[in-house]
C-alpha atoms as a PDB file:
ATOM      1  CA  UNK A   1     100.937  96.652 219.097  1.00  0.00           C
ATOM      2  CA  UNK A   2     102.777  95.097 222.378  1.00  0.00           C
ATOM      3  CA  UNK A   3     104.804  92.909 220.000  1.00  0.00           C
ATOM      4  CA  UNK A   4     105.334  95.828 217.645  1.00  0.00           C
ATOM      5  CA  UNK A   5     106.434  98.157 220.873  1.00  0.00           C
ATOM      6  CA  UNK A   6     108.481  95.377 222.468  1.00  0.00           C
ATOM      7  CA  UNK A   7     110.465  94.648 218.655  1.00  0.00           C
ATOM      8  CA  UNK A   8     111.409  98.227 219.407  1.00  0.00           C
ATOM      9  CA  UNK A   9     112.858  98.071 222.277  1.00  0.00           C
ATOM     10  CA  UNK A  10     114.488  95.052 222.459  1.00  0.00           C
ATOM     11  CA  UNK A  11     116.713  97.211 219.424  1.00  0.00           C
ATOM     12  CA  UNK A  12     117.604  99.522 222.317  1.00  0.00           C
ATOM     13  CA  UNK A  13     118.613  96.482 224.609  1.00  0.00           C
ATOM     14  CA  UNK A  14     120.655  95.161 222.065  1.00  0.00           C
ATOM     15  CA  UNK A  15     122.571  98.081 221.353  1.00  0.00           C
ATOM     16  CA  UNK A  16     123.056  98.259 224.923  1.00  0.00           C
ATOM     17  CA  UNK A  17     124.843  94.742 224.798  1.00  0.00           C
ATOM     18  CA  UNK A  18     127.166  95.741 222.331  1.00  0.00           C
ATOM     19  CA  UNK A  19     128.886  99.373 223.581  1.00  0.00           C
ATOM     20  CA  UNK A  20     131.066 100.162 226.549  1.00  0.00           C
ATOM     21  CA  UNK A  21     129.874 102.351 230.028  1.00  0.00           C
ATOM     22  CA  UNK A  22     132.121 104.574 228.646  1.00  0.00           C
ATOM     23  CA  UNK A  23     130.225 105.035 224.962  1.00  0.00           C
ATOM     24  CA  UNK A  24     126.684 104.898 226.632  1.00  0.00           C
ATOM     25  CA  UNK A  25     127.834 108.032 229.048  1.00  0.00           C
ATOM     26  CA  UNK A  26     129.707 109.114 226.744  1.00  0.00           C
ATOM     27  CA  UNK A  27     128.471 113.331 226.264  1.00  0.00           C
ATOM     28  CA  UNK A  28     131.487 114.772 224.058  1.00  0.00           C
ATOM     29  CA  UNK A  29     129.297 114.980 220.707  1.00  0.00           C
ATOM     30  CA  UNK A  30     127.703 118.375 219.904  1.00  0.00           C
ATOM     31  CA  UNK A  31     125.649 120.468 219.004  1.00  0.00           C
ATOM     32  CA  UNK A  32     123.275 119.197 222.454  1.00  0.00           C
ATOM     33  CA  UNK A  33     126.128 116.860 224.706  1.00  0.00           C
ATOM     34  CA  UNK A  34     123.789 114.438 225.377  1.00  0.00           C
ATOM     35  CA  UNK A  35     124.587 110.874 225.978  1.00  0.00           C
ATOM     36  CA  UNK A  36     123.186 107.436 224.274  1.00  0.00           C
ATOM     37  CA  UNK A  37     122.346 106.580 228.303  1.00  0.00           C
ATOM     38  CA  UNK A  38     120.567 109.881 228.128  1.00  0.00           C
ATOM     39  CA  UNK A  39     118.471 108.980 225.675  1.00  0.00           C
ATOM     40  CA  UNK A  40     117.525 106.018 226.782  1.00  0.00           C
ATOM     41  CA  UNK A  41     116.663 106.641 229.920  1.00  0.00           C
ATOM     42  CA  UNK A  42     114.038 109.277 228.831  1.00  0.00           C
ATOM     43  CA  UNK A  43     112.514 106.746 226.418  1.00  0.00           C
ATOM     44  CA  UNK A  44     111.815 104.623 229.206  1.00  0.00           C
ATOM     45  CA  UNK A  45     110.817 107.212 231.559  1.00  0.00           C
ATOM     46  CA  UNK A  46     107.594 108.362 229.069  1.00  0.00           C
ATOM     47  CA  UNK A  47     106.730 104.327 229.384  1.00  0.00           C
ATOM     48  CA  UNK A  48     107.168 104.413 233.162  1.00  0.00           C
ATOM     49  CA  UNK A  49     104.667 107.318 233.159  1.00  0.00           C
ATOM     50  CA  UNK A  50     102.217 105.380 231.251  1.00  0.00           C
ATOM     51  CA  UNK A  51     102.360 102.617 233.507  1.00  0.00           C
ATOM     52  CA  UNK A  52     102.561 104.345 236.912  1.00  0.00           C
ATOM     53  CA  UNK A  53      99.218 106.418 235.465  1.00  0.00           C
ATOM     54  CA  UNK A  54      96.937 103.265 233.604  1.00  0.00           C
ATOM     55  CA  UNK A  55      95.349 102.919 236.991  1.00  0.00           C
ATOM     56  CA  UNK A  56      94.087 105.940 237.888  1.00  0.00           C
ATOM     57  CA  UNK A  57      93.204 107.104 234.411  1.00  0.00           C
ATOM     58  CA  UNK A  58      95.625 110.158 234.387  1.00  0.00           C
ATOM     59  CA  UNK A  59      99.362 109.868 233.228  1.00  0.00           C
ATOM     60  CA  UNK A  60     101.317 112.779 233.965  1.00  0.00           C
ATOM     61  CA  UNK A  61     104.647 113.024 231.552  1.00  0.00           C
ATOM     62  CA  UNK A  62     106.190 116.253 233.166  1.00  0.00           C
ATOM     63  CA  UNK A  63     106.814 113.470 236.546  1.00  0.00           C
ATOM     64  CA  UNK A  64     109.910 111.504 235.177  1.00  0.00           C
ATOM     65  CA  UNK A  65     112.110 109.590 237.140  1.00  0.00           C
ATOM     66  CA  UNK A  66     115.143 110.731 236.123  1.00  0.00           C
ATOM     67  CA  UNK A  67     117.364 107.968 237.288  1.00  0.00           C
ATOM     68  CA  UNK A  68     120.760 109.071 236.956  1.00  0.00           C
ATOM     69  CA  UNK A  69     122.089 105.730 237.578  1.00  0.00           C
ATOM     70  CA  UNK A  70     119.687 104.227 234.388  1.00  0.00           C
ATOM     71  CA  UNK A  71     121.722 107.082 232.257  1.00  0.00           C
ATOM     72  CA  UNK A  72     125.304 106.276 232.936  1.00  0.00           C
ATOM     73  CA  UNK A  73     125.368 102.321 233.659  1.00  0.00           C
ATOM     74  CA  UNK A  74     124.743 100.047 231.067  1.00  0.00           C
ATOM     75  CA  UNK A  75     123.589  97.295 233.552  1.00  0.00           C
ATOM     76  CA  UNK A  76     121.037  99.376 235.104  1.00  0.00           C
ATOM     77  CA  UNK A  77     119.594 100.653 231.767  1.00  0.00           C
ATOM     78  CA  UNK A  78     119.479  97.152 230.612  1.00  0.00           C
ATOM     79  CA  UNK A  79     116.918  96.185 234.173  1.00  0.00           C
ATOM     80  CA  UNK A  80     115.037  99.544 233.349  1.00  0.00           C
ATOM     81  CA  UNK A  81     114.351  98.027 229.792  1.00  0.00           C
ATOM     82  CA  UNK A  82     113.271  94.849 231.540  1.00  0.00           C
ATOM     83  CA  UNK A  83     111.210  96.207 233.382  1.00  0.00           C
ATOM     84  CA  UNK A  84     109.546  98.342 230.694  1.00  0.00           C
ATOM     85  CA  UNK A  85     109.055  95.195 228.443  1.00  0.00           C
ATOM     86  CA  UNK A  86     107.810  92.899 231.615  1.00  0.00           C
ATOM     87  CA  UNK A  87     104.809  96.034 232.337  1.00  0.00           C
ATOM     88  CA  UNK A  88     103.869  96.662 228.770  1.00  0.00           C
ATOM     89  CA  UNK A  89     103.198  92.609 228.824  1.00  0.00           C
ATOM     90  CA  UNK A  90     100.716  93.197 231.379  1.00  0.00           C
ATOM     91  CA  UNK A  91      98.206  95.309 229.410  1.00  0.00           C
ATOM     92  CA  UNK A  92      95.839  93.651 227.894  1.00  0.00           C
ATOM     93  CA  UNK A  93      93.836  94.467 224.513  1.00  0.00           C
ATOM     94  CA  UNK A  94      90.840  94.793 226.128  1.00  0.00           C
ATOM     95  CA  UNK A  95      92.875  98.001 227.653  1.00  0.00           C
ATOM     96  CA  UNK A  96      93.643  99.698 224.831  1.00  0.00           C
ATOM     97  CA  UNK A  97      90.587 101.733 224.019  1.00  0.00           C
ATOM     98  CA  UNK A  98      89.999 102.790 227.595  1.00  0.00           C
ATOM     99  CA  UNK A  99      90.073 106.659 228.471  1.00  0.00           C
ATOM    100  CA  UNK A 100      92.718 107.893 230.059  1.00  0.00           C
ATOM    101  CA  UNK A 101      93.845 112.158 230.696  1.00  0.00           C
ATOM    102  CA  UNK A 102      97.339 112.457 229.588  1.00  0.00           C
ATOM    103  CA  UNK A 103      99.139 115.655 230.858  1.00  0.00           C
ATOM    104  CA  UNK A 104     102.554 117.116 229.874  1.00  0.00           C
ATOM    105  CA  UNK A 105     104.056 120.693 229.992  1.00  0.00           C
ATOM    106  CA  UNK A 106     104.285 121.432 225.868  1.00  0.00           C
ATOM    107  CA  UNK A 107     106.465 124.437 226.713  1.00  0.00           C
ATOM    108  CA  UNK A 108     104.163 127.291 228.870  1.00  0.00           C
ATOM    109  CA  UNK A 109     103.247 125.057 231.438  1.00  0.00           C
ATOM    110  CA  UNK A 110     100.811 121.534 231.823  1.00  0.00           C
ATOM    111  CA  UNK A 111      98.213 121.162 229.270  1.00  0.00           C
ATOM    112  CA  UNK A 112      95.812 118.015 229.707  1.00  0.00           C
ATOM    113  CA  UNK A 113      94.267 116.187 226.644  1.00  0.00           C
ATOM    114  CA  UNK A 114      91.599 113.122 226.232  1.00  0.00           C
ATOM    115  CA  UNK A 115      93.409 109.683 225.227  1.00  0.00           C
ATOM    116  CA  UNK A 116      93.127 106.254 224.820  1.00  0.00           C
ATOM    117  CA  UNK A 117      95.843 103.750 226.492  1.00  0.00           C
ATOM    118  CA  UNK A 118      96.516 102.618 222.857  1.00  0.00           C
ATOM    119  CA  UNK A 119      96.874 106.278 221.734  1.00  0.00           C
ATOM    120  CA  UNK A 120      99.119 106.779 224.440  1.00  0.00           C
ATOM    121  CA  UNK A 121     101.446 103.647 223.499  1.00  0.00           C
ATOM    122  CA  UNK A 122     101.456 104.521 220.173  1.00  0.00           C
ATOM    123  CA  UNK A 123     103.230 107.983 220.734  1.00  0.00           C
ATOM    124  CA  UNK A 124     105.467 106.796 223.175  1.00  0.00           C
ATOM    125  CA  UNK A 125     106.513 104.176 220.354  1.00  0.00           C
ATOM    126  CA  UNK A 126     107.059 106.855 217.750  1.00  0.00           C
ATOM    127  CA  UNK A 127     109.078 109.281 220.595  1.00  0.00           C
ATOM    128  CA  UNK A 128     110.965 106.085 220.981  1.00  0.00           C
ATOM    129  CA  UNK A 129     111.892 105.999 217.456  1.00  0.00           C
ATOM    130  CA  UNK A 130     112.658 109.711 217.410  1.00  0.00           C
ATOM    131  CA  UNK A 131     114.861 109.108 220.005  1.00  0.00           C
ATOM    132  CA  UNK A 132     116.366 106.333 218.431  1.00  0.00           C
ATOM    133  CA  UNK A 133     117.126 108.425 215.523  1.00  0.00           C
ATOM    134  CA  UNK A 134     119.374 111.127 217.604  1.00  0.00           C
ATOM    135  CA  UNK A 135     121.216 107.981 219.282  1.00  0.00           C
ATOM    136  CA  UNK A 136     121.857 107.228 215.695  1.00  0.00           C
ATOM    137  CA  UNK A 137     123.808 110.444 214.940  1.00  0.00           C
ATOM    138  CA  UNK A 138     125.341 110.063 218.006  1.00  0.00           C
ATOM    139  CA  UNK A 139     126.730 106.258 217.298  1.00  0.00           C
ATOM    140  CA  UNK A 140     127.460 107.259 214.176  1.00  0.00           C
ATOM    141  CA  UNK A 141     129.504 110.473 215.468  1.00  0.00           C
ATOM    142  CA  UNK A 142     131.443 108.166 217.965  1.00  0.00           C
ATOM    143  CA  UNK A 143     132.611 105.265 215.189  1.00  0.00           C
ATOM    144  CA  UNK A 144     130.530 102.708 216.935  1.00  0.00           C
ATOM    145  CA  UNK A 145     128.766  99.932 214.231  1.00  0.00           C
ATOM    146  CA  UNK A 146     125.114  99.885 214.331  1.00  0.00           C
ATOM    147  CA  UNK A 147     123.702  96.545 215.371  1.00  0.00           C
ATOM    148  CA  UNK A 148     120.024  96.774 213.581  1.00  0.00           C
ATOM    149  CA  UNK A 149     120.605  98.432 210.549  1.00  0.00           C
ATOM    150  CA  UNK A 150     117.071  99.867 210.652  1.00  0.00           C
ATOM    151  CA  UNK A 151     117.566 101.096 214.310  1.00  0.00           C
ATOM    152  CA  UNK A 152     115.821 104.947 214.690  1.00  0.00           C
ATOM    153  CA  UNK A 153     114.235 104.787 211.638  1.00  0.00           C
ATOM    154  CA  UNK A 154     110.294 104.730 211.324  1.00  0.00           C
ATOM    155  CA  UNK A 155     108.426 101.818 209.400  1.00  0.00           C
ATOM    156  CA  UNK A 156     106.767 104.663 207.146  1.00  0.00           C
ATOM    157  CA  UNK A 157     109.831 106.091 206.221  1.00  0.00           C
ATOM    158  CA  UNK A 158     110.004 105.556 202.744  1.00  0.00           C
ATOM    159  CA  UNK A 159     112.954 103.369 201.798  1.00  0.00           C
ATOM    160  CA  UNK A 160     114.624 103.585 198.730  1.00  0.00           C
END
């Protein structure tokens, strides 16, 4: 799963390498003006909540970090991924079925559900390729080439 998750990511990193500060800030494409950097930063912020919660059994996703500076410079979003990759090495399988409360506000307020760490991972890897998918549109919106082909799109898609 770590390898799987890290695979991922690394598409994100190398995307990264190959657009301007100006693309990944770029926020001129409708219908939501969002920005690739945008994007990415939230991806890794739902990893940085797993992380900064593994220890005390209770990951909060409503507390993001939010950094600005991860949104609009490539540089900076390229350490955040770093350091994403470098923490997810340092959970071990032996982890991955321990109980953990994961809490997030689904729209009236925080709601607080029973996971595993593995459980946990897993989502964040498919919210990752969700995300993926609207940076997608967006690339595709501003003329830049695609450097996976298969980047945002889920291994069970079917592919014809």
């Amino acid at each position: 799963m770590i390898e799987a998750i890290e695979q991922n990511l690394q598409r994100g990193v190398q995307l990264l390498k190959n657009i301007s500060n100006e693309q990944y800030r770029n926020k001129s494409v409708g219908p939501y003006h969002s920005s690739i950097g945008c994007h990415m930063r939230h991806i890794l912020d739902v990893y940085s909540c797993i992380f900064n919660g593994l220890d005390g059994g209770y990951i909060d996703l409503s507390v993001r970090e939010r950094n600005e500076c991860a949104e609009n410079e490539i540089e900076v979003g390229i350490q955040y991924f770093e350091t994403v990759i470098k923490r997810l090495h340092q959970i071990s399988k032996d982890d991955f079925n321990k109980s953990v409360k994961v809490c997030d506000n689904v729209g009236l307020g925080n709601e607080t559900a029973s996971y595993t760490v593995a459980a946990a991972l897993m989502q964040a890897q498919s919210h990752t390729t969700h995300h993926y998918a609207s940076i997608g549109y967006l690339i595709y919106q501003l003329g830049i080439e695609l450097p996976v082909a298969d980047f945002g799109f889920n291994p069970s898609t079917v592919k014809r």
